[in-house]
Protein backbone atom coordinates (compact mmCIF):
# COMPACT_ATOMS: atom_id res chain seq x y z
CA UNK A 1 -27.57 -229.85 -159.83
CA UNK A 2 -29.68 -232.34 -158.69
CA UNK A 3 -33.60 -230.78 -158.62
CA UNK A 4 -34.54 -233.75 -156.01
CA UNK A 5 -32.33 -231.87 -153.66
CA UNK A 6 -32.24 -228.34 -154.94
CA UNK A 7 -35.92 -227.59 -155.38
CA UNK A 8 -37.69 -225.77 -152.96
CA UNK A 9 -40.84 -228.39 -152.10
CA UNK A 10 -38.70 -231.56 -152.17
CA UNK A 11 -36.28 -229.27 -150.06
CA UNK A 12 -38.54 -228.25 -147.09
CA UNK A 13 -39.47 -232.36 -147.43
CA UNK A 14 -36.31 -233.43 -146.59
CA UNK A 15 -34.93 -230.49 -144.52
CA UNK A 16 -38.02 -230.31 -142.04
CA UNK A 17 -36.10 -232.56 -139.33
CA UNK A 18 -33.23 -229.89 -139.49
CA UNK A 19 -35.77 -226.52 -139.37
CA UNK A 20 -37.67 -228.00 -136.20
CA UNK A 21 -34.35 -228.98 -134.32
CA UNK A 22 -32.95 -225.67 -135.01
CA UNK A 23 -36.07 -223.81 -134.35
CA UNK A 24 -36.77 -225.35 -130.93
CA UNK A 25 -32.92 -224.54 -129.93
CA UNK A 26 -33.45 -220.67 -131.29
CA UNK A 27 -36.55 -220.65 -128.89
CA UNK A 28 -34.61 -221.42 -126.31
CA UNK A 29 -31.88 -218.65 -126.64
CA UNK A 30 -34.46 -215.78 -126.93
CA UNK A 31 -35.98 -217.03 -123.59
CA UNK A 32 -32.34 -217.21 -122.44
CA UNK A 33 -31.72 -213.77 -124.04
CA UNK A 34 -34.80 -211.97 -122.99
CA UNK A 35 -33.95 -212.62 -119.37
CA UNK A 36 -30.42 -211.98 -119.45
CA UNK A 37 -29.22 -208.76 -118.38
CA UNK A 38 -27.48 -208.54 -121.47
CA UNK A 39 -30.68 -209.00 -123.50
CA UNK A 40 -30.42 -206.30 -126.23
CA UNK A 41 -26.45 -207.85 -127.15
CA UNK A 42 -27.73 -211.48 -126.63
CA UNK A 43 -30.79 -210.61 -129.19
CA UNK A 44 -28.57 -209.58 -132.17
CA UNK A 45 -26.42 -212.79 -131.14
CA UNK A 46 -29.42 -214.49 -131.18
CA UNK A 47 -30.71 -212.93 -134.81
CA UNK A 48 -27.30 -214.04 -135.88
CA UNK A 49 -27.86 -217.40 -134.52
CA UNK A 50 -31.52 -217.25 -136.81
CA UNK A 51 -29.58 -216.40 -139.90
CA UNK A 52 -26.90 -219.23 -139.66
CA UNK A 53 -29.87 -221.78 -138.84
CA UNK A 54 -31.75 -220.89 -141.78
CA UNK A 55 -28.53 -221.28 -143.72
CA UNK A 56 -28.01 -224.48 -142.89
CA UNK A 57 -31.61 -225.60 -143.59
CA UNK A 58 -31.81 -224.21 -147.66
CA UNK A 59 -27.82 -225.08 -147.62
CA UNK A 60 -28.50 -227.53 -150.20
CA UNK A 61 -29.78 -225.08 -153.15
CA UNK A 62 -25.92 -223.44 -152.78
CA UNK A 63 -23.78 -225.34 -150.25
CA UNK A 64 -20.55 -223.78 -150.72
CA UNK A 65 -21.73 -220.42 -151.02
CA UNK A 66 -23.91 -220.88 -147.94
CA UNK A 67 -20.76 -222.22 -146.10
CA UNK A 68 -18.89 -218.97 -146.47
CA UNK A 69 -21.58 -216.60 -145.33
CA UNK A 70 -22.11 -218.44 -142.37
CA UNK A 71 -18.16 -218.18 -142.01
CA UNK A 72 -18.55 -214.36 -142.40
CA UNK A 73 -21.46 -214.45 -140.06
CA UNK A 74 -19.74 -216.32 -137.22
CA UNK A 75 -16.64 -214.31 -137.34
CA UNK A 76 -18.84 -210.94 -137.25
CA UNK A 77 -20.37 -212.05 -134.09
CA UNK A 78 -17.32 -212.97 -132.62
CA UNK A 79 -16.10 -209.77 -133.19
CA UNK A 80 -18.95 -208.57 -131.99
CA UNK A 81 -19.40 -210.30 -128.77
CA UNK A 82 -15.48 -209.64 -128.09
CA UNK A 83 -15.99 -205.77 -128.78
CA UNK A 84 -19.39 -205.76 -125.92
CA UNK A 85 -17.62 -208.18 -123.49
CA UNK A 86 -20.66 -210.16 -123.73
CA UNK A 87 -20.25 -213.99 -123.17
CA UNK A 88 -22.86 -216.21 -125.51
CA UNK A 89 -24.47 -219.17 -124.43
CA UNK A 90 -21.62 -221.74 -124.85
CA UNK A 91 -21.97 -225.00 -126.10
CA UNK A 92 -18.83 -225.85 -127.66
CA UNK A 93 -15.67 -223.96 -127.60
CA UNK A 94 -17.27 -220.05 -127.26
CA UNK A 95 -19.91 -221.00 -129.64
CA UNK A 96 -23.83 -221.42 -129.08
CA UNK A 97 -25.55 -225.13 -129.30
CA UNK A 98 -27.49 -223.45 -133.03
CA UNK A 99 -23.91 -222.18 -134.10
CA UNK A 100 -22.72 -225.74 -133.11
CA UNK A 101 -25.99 -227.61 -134.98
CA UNK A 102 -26.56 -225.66 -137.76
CA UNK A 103 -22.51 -226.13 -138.22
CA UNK A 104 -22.42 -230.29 -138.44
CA UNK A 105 -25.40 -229.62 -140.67
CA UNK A 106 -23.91 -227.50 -143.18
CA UNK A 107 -20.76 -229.11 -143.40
CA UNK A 108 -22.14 -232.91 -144.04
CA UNK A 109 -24.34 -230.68 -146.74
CA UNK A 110 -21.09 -229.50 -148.49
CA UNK A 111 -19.06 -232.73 -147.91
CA UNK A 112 -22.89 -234.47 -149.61
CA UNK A 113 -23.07 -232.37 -152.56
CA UNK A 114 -19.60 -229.92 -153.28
CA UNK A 115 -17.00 -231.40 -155.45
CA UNK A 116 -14.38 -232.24 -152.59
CA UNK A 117 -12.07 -229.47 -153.54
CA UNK A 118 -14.63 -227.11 -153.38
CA UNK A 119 -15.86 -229.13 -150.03
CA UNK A 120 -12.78 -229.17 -148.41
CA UNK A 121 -12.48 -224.93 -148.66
CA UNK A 122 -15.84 -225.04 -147.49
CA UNK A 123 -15.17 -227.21 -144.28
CA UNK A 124 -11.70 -225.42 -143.44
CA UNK A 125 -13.62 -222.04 -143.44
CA UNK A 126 -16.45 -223.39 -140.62
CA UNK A 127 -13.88 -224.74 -138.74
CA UNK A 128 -11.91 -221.40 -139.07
CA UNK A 129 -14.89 -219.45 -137.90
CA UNK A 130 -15.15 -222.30 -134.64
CA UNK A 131 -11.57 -221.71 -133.52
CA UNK A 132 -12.25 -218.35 -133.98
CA UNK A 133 -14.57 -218.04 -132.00
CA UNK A 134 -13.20 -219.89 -129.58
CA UNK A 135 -10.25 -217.76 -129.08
CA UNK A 136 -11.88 -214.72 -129.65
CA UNK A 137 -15.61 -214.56 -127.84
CA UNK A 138 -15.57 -213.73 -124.36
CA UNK A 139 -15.65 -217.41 -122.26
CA UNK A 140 -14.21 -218.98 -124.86
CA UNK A 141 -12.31 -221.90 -123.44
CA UNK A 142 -10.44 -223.70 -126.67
CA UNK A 143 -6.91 -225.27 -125.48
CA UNK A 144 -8.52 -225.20 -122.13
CA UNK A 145 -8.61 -228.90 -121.41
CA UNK A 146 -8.45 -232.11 -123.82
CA UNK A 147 -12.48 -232.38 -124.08
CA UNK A 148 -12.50 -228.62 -125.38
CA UNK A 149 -10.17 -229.94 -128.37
CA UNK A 150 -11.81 -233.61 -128.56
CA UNK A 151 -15.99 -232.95 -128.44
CA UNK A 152 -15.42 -230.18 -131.32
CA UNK A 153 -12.87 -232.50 -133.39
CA UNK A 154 -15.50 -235.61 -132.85
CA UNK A 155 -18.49 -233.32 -133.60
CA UNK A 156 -16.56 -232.41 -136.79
CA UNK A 157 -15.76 -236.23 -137.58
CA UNK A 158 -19.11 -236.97 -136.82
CA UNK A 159 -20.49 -234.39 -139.66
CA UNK A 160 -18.09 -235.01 -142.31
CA UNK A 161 -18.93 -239.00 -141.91
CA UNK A 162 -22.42 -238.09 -141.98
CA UNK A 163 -21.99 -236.25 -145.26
CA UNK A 164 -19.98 -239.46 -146.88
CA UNK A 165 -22.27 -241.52 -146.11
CA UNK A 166 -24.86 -239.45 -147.88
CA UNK A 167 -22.77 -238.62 -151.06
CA UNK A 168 -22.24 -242.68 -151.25
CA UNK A 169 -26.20 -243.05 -150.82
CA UNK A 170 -26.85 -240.41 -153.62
CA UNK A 171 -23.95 -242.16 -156.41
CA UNK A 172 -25.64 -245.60 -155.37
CA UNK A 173 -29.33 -244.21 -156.35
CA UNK A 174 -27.89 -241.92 -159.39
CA UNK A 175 -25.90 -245.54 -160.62
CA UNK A 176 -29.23 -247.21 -159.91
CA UNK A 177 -31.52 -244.67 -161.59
CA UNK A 178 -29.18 -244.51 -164.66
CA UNK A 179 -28.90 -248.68 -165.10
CA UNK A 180 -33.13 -248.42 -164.83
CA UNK A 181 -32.99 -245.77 -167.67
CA UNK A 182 -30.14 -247.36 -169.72
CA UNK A 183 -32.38 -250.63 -169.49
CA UNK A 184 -35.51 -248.78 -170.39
CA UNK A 185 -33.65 -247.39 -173.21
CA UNK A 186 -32.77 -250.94 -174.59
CA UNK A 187 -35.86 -252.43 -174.19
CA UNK A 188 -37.55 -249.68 -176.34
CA UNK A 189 -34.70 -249.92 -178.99
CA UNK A 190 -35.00 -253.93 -178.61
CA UNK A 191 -38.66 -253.52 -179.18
CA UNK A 192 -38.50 -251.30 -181.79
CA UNK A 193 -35.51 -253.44 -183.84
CA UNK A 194 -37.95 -256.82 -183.45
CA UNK A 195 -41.01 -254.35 -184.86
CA UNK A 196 -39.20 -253.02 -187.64
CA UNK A 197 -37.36 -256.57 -188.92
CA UNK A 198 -40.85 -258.27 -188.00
CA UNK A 199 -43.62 -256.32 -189.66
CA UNK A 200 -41.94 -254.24 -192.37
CA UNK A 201 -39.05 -256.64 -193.23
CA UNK A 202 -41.78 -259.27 -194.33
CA UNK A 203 -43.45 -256.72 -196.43
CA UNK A 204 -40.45 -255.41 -197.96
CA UNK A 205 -39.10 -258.94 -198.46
CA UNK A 206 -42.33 -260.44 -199.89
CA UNK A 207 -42.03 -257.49 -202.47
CA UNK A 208 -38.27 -258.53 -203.46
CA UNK A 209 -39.05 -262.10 -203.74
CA UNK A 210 -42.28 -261.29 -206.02
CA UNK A 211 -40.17 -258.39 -208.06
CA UNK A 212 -37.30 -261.09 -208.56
CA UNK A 213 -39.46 -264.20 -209.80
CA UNK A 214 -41.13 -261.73 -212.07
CA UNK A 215 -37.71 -260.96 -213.68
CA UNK A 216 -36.55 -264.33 -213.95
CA UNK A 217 -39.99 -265.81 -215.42
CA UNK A 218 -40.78 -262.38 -217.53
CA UNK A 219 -39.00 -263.54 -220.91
CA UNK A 220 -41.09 -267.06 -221.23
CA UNK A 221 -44.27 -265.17 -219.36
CA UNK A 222 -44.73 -261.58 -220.44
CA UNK A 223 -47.74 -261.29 -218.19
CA UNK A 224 -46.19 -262.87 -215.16
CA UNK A 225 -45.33 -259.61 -213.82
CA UNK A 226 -48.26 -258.16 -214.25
CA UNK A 227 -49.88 -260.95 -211.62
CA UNK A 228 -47.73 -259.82 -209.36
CA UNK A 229 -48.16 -256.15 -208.92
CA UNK A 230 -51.27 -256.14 -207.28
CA UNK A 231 -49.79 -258.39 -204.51
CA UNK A 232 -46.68 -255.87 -204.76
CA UNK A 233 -49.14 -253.01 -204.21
CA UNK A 234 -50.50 -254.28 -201.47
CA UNK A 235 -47.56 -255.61 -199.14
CA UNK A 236 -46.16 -251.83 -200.31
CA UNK A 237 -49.51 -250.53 -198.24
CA UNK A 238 -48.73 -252.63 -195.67
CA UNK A 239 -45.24 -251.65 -195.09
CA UNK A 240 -46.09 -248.07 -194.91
CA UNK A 241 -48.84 -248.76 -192.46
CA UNK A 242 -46.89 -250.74 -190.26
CA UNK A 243 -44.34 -247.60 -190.76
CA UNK A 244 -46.58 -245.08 -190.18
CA UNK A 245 -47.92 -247.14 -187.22
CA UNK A 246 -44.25 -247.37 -185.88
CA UNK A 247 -43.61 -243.48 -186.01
CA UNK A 248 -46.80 -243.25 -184.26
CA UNK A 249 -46.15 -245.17 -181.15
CA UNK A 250 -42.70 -243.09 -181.36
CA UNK A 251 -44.06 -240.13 -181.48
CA UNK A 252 -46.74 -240.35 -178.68
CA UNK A 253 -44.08 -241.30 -176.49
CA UNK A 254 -45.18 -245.32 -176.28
CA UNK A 255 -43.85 -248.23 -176.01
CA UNK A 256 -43.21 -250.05 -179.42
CA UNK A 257 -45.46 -252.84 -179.36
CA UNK A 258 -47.72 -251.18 -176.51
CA UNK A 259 -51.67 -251.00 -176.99
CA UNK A 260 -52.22 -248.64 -179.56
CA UNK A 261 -51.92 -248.07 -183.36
CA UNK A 262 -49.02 -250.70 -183.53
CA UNK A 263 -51.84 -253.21 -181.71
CA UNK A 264 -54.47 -253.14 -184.44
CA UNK A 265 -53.31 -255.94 -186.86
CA UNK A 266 -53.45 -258.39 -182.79
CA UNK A 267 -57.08 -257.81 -181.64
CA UNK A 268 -57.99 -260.63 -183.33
CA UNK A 269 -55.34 -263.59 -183.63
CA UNK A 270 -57.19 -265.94 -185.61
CA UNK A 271 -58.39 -263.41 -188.32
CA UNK A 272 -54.76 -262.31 -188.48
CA UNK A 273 -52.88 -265.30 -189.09
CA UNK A 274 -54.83 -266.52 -191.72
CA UNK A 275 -54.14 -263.11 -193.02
CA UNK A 276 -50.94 -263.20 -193.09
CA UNK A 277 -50.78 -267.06 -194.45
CA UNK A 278 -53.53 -265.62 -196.95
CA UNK A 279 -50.66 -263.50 -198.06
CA UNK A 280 -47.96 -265.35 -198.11
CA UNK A 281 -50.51 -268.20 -200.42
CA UNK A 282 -51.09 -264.97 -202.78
CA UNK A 283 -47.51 -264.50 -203.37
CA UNK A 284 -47.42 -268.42 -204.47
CA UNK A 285 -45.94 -270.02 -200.98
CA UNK A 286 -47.54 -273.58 -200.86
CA UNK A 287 -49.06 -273.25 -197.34
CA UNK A 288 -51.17 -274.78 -195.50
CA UNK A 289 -52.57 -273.61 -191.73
CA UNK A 290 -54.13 -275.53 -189.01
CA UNK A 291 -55.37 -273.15 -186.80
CA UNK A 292 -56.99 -274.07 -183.25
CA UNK A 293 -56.76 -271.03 -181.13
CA UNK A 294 -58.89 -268.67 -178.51
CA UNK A 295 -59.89 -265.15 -179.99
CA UNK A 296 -59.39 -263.80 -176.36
CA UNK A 297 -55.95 -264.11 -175.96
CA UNK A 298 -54.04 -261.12 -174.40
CA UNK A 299 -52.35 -258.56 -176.64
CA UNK A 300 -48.56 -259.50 -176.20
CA UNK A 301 -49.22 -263.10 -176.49
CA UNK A 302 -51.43 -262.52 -179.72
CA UNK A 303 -48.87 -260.31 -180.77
CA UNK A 304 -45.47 -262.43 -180.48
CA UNK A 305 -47.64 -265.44 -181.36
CA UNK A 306 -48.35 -263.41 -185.07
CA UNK A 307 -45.03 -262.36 -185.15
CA UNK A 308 -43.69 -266.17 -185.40
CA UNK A 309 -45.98 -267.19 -187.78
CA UNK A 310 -45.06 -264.04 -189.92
CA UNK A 311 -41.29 -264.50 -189.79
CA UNK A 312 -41.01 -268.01 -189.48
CA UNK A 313 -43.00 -267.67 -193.52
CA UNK A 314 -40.89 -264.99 -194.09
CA UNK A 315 -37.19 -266.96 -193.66
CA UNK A 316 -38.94 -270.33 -195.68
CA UNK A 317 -39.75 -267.54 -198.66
CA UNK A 318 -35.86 -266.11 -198.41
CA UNK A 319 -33.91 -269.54 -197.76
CA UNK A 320 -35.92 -272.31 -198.93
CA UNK A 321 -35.24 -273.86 -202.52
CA UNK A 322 -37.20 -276.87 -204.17
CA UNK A 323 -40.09 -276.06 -201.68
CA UNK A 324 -43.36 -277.92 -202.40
CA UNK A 325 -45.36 -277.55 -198.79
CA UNK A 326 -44.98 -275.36 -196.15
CA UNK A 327 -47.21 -275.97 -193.02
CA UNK A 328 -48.30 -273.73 -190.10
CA UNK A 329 -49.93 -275.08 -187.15
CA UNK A 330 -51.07 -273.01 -183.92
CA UNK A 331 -53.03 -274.95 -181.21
CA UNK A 332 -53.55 -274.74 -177.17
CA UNK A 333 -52.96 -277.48 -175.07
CA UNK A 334 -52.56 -277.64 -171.37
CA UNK A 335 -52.32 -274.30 -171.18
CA UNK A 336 -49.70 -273.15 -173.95
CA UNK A 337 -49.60 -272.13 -177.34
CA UNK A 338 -48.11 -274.48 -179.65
CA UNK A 339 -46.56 -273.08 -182.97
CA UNK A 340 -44.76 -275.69 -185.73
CA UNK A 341 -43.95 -274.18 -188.81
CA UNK A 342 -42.00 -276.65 -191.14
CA UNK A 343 -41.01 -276.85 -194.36
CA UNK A 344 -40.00 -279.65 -197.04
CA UNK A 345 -37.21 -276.74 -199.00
CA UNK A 346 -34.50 -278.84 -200.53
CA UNK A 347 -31.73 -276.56 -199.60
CA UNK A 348 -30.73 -273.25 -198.67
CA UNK A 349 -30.45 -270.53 -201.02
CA UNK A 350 -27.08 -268.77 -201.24
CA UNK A 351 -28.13 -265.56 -202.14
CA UNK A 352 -31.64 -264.72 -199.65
CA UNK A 353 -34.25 -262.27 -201.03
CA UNK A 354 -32.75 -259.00 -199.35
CA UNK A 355 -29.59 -260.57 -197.95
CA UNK A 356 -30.38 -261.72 -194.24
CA UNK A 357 -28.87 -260.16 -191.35
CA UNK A 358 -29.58 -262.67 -188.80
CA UNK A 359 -31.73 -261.30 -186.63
CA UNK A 360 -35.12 -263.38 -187.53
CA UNK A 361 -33.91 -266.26 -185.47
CA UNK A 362 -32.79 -263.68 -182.41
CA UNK A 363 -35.68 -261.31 -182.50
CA UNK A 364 -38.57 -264.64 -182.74
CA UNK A 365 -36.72 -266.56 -179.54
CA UNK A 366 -36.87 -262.87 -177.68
CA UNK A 367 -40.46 -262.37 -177.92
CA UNK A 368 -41.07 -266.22 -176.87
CA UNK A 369 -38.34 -265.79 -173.64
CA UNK A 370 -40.09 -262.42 -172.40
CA UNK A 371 -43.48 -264.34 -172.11
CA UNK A 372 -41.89 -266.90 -170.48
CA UNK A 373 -41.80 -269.57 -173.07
CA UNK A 374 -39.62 -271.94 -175.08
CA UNK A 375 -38.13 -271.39 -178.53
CA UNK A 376 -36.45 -274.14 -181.23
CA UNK A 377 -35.36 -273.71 -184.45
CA UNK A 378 -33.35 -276.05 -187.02
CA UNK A 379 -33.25 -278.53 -189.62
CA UNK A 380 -35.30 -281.30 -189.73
CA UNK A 381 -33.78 -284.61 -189.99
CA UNK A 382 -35.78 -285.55 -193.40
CA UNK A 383 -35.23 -282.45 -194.63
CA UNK A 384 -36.24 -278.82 -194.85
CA UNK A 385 -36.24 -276.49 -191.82
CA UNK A 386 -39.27 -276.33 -188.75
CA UNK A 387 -39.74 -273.46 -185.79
CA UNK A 388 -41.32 -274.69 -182.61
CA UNK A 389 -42.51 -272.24 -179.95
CA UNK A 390 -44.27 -272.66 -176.57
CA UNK A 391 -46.02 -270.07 -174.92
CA UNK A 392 -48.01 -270.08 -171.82
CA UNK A 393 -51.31 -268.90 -172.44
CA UNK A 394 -52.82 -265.26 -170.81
CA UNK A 395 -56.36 -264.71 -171.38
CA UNK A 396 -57.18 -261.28 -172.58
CA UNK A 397 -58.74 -259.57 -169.07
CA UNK A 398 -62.05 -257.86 -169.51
């Protein structure tokens, strides 16, 4: 059951219109009672009045269930007032103006919350206990005229519409509340897929490359894998880190990609591109870098700016064949961040390092969209493949 309607401080919150309406009508029937002749009868009516108002104010916690003991309340004071002869203060049809309120309030509860079977038993018991009482309590005057049958059947229209109304309000906010959270729940997994093909991927696929050219130079160069471990070695380290960096984030409950352990290879942009075209050099990638860019750029654009360096390098090592020069160039200019990274490869290879599962190309033109920038990506008309990527510039704030 819903806790933002069930629990007893959000409860009294919403219910405190109800209790004050119902409270300044009980005050009035013990003045009424204490200086009736008939006060010691009208008090117990009026105790039973108290019970059915504070019913209908904590109705919500058990709606049904507090339906039917106000049913059996109302028809043990009918009873009651028919066995002393004793005529309540009518309001509607033999019963009393709290009877009456706290009556529309607990049935636009029940039609609100109960499943509508379960609502519908609910509602045909109150209005049970009305007629009851209308035939039954001294005074009562039901059948009477046309207004004693049409105030209580528009009183009742009136509640059940109110408690419609209300159960469409509360599937509105529930569909509402569940899109946010689905959405939420995308985002993080979005996040967390452009992390993990990003970061790791490169690693992992710099280490496949390496590992294969090893094999396929290792009979003419016996000593040509041994050059390569140490670069192996190290892009292993950096998988794990940017694993165990991953997990962490997870694990504290963050946002992938959020400030935090994820964040520490993007507090400095400059240092870390050259870093990662260092590495890319070291595993024998003819790059080149022209770098121009501010070291106080925020953390997202720092970050997705890294990120399409790194796997923009990362699908030239996979695809390209006959490569001779791959270039990288980051710059700022009228307020956005250029990146060009081209490449002179002679073809595609049929058969990428790792396979490819075609998510580079998505995951690089997400990160550029959600700061608000542009993405292209294709072959170049002399040949080879470039990435281009505009993104508005955001100062780190200090």
């Amino acid at each position: 059951m819903d806790t933002t309607l069930t629990g007893w401080r959000p409860l009294l919150r919403r219910q405190w219109p109800i209790a004050g309406a119902l409270g300044f009508m009980l005050l009035v029937e013990l003045s009424y009672a204490a200086s009736s002749r008939n006060g010691e009868v009208l008090l117990l009516a009026w105790l039973a009045d108290a019970l059915v108002a504070l019913i209908a104010v904590v109705a919500p916690r058990r709606p049904v269930e507090s339906a039917l003991i106000v049913v059996c309340t109302e028809l043990g004071l009918s009873l009651a007032l028919r066995y002393t002869g004793v005529t309540h203060w009518d309001a509607v049809s033999g019963m009393g103006p709290v009877e009456t309120a706290a009556g529309m309030a607990l049935i636009a509860t029940v039609v609100r919350q109960a499943s509508p079977p379960r609502a519908t038993v609910a509602v045909a018991g109150i209005v049970f206990a009305g007629i009851v009482s209308g035939v039954v309590r001294p005074g009562g005057n039901l059948f009477d005229t046309l207004a004693s049958v049409a105030v209580p059947g528009m009183l009742l229209l009136l509640s059940i519409g109110t408690g419609v109304y209300f159960r469409a309000r509360d599937a509105d906010r529930s569909r509402t509340v569940r899109s946010a959270i689905n959405s939420a729940q995308q985002d993080e997994r979005l996040a967390l897929a452009r992390e993990l093909h990003d970061v790791v991927a490169h690693h992992v696929t710099g280490i496949v490359v390496q590992a294969q050219a090893a094999q396929v130079v290792a009979e003419q160069d016996p000593l040509a894998a041994q050059r390569v471990l140490p670069y192996i070695e190290r892009a292993g380290v950096d998988a794990l880190t940017a694993m165990r960096s991953l997990v962490s984030s997870l694990r504290d409950s963050q946002m992938v990609g959020e400030a935090g352990a994820s964040d520490a290879a993007t507090t400095d942009p400059v240092a870390d591109i050259r870093k990662v075209v260092d590495d890319a050099a070291g595993a024998g990638m003819p790059v080149y870098l022209t770098l121009d860019l501010p070291r106080t750029l925020s953390v997202e654009l720092a970050r997705s700016v890294l990120r399409v360096v790194q796997e923009s390098l990362t699908n030239t090592q996979k695809h390209a064949v006959g490569l001779t020069a791959v270039r990288v160039a980051v710059s700022t200019a009228d307020e956005m961040v250029h990146i060009r990274v081209t490449d002179d490869g002679k073809g595609s290879s049929a058969a990428p390092a790792g396979g490819s599962g075609g998510y580079g190309l998505v995951g690089m033109r997400e990160r550029v969209e959600l700061l608000g920038g542009r993405f292209s990506a294709g072959p170049r008309l002399s040949g080879g493949w470039e990435v281009h990527a505009w993104l508005p510039v955001r100062e780190a704030t200090r």
